[in-house]
Each structure stands twice: as C-alpha cells, then as structure tokens.
N, C-alpha and C. Protein backbone atom coordinates (compact mmCIF):
# COMPACT_ATOMS: atom_id res chain seq x y z
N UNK A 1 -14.47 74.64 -67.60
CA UNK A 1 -15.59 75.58 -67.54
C UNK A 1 -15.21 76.85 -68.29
N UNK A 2 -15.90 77.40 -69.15
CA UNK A 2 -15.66 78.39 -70.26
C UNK A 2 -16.19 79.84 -69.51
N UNK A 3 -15.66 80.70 -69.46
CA UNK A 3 -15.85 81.76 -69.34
C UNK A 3 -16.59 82.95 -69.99
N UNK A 4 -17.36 83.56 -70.27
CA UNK A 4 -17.96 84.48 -71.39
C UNK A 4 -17.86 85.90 -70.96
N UNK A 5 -16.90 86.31 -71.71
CA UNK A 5 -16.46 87.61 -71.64
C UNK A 5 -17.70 88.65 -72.54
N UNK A 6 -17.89 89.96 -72.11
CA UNK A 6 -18.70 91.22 -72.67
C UNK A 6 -17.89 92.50 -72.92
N UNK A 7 -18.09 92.69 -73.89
CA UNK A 7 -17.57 94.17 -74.38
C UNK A 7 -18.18 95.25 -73.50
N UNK A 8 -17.78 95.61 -72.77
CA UNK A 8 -18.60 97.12 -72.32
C UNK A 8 -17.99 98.45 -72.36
N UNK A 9 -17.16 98.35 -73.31
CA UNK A 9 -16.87 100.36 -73.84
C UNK A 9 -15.85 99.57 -75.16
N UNK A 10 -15.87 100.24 -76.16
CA UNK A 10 -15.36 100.33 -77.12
C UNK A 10 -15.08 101.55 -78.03
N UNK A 11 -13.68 101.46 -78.30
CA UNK A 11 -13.18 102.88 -78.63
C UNK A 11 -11.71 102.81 -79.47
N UNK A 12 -11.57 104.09 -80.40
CA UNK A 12 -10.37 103.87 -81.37
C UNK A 12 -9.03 104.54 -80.25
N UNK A 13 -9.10 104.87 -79.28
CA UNK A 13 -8.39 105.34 -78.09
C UNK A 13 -8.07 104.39 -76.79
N UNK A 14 -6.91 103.65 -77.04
CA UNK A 14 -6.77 102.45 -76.18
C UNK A 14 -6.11 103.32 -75.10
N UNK A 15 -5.90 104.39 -75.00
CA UNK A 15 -5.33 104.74 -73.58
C UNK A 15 -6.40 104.81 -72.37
N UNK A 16 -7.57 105.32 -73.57
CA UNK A 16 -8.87 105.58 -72.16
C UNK A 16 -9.16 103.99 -72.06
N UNK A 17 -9.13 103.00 -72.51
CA UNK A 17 -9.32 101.53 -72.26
C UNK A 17 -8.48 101.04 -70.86
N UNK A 18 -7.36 101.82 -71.14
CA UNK A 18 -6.09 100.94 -70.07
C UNK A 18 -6.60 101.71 -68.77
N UNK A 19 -6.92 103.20 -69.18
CA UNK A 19 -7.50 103.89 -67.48
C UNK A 19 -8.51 102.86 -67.02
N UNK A 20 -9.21 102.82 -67.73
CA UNK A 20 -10.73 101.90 -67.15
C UNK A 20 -10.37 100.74 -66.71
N UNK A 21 -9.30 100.06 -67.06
CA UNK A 21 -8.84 98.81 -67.10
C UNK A 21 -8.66 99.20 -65.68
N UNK A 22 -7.43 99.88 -65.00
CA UNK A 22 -7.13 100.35 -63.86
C UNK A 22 -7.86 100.81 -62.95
N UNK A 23 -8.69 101.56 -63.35
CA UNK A 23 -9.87 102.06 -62.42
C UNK A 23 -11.05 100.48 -61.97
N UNK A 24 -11.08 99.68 -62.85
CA UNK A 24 -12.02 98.37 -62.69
C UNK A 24 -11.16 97.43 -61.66
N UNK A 25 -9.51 97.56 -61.98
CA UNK A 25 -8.54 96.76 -60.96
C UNK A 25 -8.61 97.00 -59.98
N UNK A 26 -8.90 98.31 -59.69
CA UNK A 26 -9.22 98.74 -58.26
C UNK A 26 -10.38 98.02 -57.28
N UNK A 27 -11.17 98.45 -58.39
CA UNK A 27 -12.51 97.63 -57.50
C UNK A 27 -12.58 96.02 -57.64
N UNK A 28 -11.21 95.21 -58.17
CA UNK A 28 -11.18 93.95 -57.96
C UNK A 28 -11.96 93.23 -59.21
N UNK A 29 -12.26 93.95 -60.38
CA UNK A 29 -12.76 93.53 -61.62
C UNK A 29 -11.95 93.31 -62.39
N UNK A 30 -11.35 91.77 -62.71
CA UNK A 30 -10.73 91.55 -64.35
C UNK A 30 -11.07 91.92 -65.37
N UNK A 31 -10.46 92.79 -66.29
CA UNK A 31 -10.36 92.94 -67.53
C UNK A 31 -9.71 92.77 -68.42
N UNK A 32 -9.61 92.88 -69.66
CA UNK A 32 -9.32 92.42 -70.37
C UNK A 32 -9.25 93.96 -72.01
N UNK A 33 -7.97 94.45 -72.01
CA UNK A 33 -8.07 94.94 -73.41
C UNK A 33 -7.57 94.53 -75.02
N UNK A 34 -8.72 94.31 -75.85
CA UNK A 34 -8.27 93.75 -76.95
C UNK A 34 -8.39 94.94 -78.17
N UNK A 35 -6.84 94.88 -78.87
CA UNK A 35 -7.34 95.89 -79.74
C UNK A 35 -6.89 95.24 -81.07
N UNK A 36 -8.62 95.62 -81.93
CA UNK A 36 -8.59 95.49 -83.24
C UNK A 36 -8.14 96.49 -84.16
N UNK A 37 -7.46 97.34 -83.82
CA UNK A 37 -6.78 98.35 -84.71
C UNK A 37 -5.71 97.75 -85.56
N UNK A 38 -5.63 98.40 -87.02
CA UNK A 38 -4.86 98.01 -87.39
C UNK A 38 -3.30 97.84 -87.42
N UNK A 39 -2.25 97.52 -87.38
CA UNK A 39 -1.22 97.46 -86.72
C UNK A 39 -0.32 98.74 -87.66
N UNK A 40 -0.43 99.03 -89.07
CA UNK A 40 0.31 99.45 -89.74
C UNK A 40 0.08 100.87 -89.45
N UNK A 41 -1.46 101.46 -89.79
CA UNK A 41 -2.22 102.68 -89.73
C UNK A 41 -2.31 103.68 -88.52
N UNK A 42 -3.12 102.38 -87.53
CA UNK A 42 -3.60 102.64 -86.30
C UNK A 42 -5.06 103.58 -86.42
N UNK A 43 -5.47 103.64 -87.46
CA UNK A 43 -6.53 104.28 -87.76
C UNK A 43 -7.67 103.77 -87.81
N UNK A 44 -7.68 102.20 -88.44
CA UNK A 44 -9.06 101.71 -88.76
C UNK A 44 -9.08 100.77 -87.40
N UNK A 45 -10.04 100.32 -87.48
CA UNK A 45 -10.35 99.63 -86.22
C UNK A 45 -10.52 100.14 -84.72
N UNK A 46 -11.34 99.19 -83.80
CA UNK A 46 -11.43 99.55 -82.37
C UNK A 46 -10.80 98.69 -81.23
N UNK A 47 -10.67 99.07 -80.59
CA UNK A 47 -10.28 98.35 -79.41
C UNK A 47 -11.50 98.00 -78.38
N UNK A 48 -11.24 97.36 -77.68
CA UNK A 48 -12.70 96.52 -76.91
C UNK A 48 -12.34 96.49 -75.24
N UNK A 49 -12.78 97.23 -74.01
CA UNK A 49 -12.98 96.50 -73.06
C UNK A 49 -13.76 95.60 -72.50
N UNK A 50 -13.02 94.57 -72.26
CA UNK A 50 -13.62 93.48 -71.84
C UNK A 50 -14.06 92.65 -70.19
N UNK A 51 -15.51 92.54 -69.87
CA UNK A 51 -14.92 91.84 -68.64
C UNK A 51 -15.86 90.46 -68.08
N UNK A 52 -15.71 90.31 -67.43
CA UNK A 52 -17.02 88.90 -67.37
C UNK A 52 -17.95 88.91 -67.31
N UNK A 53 -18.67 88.00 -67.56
CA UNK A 53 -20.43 88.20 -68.01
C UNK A 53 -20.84 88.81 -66.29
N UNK A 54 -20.22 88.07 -65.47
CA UNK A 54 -20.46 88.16 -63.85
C UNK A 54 -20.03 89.62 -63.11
N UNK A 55 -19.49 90.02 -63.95
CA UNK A 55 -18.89 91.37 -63.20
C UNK A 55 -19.28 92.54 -64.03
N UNK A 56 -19.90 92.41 -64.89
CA UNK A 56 -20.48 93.32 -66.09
C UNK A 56 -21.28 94.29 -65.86
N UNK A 57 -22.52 93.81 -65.13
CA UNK A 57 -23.77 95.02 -64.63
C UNK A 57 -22.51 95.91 -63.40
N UNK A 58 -21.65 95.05 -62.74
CA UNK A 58 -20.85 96.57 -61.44
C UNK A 58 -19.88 96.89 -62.15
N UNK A 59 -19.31 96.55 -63.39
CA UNK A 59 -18.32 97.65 -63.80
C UNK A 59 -18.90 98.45 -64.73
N UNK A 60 -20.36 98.23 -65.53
CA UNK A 60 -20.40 99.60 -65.90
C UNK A 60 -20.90 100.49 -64.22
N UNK A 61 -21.39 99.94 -63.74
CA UNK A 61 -21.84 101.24 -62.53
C UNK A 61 -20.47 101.96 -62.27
N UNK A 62 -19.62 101.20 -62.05
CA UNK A 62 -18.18 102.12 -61.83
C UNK A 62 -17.80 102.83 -62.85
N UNK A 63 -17.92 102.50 -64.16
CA UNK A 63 -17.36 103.27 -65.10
C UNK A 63 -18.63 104.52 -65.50
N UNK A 64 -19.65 104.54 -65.04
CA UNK A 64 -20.67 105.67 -65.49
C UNK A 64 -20.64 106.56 -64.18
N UNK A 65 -20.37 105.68 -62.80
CA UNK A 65 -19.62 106.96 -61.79
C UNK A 65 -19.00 107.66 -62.30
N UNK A 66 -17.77 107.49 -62.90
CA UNK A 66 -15.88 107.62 -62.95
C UNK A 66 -16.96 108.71 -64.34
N UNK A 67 -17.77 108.97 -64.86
CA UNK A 67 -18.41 109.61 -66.18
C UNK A 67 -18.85 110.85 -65.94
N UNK A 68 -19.47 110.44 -64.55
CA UNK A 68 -20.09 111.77 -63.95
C UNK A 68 -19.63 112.84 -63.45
C-alpha cells in the first residue's frame, strides 16, 4: 500500500523545516524533510516539508498556530 506524501511549507532555510519537523513530532505527525538545495552553493534550490496526505489538513492547523 503506497503512501502519498504533501508538501506543506517550503523554504531555502532547512533549519525552520527541522523546527516544524519537531514541533509536528510532538503532536505525533510524521514528517519528512527533503532538501533540493544544491549541495555545492547551498543557494539555489528549496527544501520541502513533508507529511501524509492523512495528517496534512492538522499539521498545517499546528503550524499556522505555532505562526500566530
């Protein structure tokens, strides 16, 4: 059974990715950070949080709390 992962914040700043990552662990949400930056530069490209299609609508609610 295949899983379908969603991007829901994307950004050239993978540190604020790994907070969110942590802040979503809390509330028991897998994530997932993938970064498309380039390896040499670190300039071009983004990084992606990721989390399941199923857990998607309550981790943005947590992450637009954590905004406010």
């Amino acid at each position: 059974m295949s899983q379908n992962w969603i991007t829901i914040k994307s950004t050239d700043q993978v540190y604020q990715l790994e907070i969110l990552k942590g802040l979503l662990l809390q509330h028991d949400i897998t994530s997932v950070v993938i970064n498309k930056q380039d390896s040499s530069y670190m300039n071009f490209g983004e990084a992606e949080l990721k989390v399941l299609e199923s857990d998607s609508e309550k981790a943005l609610q947590i992450i637009n709390q954590e905004n406010e």
